[in-house]
PDB file of N, CA and C in Angstrom:
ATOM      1  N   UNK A   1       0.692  43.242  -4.868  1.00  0.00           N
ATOM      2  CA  UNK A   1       0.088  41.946  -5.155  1.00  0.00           C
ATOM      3  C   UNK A   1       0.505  40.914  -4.111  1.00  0.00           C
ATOM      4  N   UNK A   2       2.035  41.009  -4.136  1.00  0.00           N
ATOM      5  CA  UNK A   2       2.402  39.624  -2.886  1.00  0.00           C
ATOM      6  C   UNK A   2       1.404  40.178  -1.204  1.00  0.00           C
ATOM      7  N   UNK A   3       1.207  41.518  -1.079  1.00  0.00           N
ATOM      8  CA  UNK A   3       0.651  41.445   0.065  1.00  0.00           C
ATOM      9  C   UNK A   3      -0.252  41.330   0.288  1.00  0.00           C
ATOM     10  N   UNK A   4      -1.294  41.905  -0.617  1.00  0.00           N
ATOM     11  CA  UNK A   4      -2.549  40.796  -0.758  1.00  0.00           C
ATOM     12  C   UNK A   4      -2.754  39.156  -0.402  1.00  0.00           C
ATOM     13  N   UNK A   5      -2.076  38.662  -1.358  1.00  0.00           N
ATOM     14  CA  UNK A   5      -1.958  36.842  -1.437  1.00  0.00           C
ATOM     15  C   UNK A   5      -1.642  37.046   0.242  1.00  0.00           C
ATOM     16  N   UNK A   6      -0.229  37.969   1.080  1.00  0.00           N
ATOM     17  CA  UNK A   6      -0.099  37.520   2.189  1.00  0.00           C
ATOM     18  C   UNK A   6      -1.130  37.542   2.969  1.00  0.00           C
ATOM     19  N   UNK A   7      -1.636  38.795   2.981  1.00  0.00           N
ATOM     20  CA  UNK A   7      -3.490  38.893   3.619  1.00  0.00           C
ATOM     21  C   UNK A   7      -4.250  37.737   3.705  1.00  0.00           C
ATOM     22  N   UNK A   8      -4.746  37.201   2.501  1.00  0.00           N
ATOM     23  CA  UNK A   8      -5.488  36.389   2.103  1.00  0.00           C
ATOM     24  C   UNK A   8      -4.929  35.341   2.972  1.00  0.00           C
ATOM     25  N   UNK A   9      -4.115  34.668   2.799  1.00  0.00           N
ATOM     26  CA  UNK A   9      -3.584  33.546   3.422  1.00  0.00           C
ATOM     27  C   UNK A   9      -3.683  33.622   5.022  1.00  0.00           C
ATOM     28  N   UNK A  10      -2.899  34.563   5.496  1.00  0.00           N
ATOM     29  CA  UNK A  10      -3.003  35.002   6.781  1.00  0.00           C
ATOM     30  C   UNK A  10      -4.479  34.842   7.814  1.00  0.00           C
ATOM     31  N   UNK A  11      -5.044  35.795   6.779  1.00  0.00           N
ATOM     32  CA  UNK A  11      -6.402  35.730   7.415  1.00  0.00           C
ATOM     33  C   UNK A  11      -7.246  34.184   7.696  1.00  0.00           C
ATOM     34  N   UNK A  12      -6.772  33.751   6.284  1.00  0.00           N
ATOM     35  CA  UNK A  12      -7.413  32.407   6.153  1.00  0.00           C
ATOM     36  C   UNK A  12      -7.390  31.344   7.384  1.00  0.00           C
ATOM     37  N   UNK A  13      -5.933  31.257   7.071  1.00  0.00           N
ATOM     38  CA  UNK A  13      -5.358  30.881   8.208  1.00  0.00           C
ATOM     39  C   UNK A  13      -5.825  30.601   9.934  1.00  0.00           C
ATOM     40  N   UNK A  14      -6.116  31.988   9.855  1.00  0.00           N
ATOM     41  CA  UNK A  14      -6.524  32.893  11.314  1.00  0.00           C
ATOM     42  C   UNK A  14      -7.917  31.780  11.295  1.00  0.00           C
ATOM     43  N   UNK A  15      -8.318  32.443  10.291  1.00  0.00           N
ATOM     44  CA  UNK A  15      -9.684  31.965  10.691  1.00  0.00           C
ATOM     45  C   UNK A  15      -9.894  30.398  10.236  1.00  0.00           C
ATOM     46  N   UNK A  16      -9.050  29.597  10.301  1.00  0.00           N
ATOM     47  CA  UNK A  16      -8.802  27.869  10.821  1.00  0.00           C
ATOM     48  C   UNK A  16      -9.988  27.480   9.200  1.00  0.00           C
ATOM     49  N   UNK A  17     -10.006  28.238   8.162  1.00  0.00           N
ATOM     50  CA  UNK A  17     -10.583  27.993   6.815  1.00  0.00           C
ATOM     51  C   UNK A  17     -10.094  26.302   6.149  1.00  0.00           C
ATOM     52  N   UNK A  18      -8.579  26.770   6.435  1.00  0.00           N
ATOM     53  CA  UNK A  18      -8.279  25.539   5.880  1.00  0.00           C
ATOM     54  C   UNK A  18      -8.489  23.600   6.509  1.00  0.00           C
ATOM     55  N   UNK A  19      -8.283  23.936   7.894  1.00  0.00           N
ATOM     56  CA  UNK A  19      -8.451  23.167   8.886  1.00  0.00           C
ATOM     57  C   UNK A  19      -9.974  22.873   8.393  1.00  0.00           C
ATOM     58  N   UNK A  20     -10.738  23.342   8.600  1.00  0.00           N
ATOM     59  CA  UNK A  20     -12.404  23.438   8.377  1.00  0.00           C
ATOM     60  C   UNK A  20     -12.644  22.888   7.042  1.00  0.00           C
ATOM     61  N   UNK A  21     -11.918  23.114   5.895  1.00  0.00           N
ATOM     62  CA  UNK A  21     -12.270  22.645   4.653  1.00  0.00           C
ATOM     63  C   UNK A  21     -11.812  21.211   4.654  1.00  0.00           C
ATOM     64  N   UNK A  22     -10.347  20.762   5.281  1.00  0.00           N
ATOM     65  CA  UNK A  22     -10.065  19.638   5.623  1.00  0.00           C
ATOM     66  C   UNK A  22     -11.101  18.124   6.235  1.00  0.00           C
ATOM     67  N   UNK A  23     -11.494  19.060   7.310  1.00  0.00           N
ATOM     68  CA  UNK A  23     -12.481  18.282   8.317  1.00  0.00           C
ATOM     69  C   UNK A  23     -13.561  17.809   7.310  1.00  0.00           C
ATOM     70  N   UNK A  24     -14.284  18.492   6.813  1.00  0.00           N
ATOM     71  CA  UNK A  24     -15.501  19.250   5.927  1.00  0.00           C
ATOM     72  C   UNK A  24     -15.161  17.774   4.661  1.00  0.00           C
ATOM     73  N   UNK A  25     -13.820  17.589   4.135  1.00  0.00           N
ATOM     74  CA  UNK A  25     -13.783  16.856   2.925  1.00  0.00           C
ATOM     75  C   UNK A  25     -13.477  15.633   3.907  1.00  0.00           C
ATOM     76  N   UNK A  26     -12.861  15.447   4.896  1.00  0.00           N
ATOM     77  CA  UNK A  26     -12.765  13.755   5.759  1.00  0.00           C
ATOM     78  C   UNK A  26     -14.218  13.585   5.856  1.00  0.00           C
ATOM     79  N   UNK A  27     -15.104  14.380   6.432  1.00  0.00           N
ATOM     80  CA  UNK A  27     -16.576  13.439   7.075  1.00  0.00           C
ATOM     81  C   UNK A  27     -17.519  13.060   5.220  1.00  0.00           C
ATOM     82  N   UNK A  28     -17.069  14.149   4.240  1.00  0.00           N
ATOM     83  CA  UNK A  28     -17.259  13.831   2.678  1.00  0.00           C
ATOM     84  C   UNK A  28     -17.280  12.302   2.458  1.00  0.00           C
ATOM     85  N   UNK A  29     -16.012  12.529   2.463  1.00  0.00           N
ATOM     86  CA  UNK A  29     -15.806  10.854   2.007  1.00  0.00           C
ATOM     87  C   UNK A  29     -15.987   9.857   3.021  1.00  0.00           C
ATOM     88  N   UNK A  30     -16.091  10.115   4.224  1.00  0.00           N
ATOM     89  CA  UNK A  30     -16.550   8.921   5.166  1.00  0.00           C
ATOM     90  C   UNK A  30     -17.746   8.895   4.726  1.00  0.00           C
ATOM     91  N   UNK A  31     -18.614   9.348   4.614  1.00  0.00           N
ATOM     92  CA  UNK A  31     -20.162   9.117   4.835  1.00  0.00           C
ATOM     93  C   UNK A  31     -19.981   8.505   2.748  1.00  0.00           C
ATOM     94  N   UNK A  32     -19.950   9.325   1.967  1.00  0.00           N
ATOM     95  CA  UNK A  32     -19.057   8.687   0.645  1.00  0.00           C
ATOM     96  C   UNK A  32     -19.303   7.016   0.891  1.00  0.00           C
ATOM     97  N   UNK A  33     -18.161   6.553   1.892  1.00  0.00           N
ATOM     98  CA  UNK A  33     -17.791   4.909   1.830  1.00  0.00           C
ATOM     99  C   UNK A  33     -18.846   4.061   2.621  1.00  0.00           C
ATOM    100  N   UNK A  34     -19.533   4.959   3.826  1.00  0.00           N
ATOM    101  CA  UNK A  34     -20.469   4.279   4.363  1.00  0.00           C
ATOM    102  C   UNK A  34     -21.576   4.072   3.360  1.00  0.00           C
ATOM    103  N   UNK A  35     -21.738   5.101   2.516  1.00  0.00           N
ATOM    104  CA  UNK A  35     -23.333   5.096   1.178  1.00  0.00           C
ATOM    105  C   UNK A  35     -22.922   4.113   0.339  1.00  0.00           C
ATOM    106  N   UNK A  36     -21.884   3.840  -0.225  1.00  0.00           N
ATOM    107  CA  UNK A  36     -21.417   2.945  -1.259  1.00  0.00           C
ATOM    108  C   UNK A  36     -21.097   1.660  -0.316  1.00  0.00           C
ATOM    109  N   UNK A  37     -20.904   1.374   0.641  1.00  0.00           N
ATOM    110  CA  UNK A  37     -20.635  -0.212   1.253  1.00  0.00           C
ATOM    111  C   UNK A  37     -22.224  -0.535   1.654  1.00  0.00           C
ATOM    112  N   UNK A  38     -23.123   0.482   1.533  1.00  0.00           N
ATOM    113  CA  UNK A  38     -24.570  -0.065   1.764  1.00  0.00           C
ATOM    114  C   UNK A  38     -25.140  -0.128   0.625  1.00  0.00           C
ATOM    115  N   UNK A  39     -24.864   0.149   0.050  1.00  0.00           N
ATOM    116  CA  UNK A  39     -25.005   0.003  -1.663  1.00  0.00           C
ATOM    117  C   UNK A  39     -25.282  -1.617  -2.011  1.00  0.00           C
ATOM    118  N   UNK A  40     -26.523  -2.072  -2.647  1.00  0.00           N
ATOM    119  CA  UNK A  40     -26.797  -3.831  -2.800  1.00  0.00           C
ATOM    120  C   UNK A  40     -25.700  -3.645  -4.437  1.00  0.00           C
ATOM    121  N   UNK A  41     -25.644  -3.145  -4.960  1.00  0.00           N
ATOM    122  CA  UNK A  41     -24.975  -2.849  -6.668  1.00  0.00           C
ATOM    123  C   UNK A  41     -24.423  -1.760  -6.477  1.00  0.00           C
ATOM    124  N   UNK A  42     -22.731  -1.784  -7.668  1.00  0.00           N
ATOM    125  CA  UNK A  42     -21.800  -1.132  -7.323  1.00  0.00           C
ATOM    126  C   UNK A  42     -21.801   0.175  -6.923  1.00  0.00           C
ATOM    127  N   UNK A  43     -21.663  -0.463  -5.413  1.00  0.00           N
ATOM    128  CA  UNK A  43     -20.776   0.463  -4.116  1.00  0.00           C
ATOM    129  C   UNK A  43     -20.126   1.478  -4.427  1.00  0.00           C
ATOM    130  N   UNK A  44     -19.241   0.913  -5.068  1.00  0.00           N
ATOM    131  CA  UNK A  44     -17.619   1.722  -5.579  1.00  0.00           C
ATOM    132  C   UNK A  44     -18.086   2.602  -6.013  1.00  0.00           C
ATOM    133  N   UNK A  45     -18.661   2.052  -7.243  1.00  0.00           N
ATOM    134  CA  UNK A  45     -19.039   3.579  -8.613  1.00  0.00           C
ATOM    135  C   UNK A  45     -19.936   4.525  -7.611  1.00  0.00           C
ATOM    136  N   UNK A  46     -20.712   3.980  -6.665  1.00  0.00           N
ATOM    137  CA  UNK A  46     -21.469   4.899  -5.935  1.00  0.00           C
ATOM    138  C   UNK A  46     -20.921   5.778  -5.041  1.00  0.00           C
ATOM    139  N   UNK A  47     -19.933   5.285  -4.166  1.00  0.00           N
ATOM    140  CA  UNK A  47     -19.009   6.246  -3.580  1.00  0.00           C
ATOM    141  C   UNK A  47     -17.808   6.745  -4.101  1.00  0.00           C
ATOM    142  N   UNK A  48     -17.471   7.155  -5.087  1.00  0.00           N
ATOM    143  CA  UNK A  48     -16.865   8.214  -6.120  1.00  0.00           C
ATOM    144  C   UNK A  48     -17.826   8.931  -6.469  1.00  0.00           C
ATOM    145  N   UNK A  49     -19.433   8.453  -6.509  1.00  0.00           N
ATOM    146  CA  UNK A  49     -19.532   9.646  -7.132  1.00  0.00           C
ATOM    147  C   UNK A  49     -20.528  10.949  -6.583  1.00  0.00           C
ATOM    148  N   UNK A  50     -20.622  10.304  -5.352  1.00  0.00           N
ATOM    149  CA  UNK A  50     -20.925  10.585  -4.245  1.00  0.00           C
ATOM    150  C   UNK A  50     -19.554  11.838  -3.649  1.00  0.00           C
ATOM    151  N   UNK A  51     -18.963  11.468  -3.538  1.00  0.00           N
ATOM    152  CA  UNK A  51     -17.500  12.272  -3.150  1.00  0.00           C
ATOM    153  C   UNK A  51     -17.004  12.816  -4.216  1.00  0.00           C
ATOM    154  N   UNK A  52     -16.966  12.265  -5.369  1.00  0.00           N
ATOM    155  CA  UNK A  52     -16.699  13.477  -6.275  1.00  0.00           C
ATOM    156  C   UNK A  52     -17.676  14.570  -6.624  1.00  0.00           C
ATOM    157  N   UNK A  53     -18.967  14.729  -6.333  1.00  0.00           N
ATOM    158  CA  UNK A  53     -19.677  15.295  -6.746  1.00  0.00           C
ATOM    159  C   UNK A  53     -19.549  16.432  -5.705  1.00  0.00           C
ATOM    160  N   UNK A  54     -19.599  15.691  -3.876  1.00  0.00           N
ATOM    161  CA  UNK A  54     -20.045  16.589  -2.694  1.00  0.00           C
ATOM    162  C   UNK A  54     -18.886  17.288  -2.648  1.00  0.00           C
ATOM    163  N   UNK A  55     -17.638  16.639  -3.446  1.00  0.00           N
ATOM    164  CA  UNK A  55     -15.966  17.352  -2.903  1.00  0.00           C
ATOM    165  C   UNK A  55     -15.790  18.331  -3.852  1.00  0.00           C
ATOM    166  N   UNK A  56     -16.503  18.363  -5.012  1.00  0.00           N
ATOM    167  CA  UNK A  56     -16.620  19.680  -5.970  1.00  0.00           C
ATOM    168  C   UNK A  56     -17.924  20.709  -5.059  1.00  0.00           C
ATOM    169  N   UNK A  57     -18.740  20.864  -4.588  1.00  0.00           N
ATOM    170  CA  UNK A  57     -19.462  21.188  -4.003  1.00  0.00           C
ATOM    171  C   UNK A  57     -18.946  22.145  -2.376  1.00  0.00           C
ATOM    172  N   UNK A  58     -17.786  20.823  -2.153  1.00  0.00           N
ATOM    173  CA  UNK A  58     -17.445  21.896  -0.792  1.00  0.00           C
ATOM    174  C   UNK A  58     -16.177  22.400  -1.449  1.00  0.00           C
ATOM    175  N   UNK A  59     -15.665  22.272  -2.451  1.00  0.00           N
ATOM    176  CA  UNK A  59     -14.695  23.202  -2.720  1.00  0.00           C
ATOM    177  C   UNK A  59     -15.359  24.533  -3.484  1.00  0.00           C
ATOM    178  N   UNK A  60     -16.389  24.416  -4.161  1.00  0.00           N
ATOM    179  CA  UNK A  60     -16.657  26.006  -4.962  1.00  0.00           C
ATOM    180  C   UNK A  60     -17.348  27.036  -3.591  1.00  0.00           C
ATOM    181  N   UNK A  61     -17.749  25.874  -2.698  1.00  0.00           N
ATOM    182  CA  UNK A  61     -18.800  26.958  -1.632  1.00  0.00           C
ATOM    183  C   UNK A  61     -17.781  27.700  -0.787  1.00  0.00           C
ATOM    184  N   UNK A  62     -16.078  26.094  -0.424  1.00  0.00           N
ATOM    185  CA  UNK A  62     -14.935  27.234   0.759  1.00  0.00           C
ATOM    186  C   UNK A  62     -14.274  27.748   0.381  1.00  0.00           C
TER     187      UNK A  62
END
């Protein structure tokens, strides 16, 4: 079992997954704050839910 998980990780790793999911959730929520500050009525509530919705979205797909 632990060498599996080590696999998994390893590979992940290798292949810069995590780095990529990182990047992937920063440009999320930038574009997130740019939709909600153009927003004429609340912004805010709009960019949460905007980013909470797209950040559940790129987490079930990476």
């Amino acid at each position: 079992m632990l060498a599996t998980f080590r696999y998994v990780v390893l590979t992940a790793i290798r292949d810069r997954l995590f780095a990529t999911l990182l990047g992937l959730a920063g440009l999320v929520f930038a574009v997130a704050w740019f939709l909600g500050d153009a927003a004429l009525a609340e912004g805010r509530d709009l960019s949460l839910a905007l980013a909470g919705g797209t950040g559940r979205a790129l987490l079930v797909t990476g």
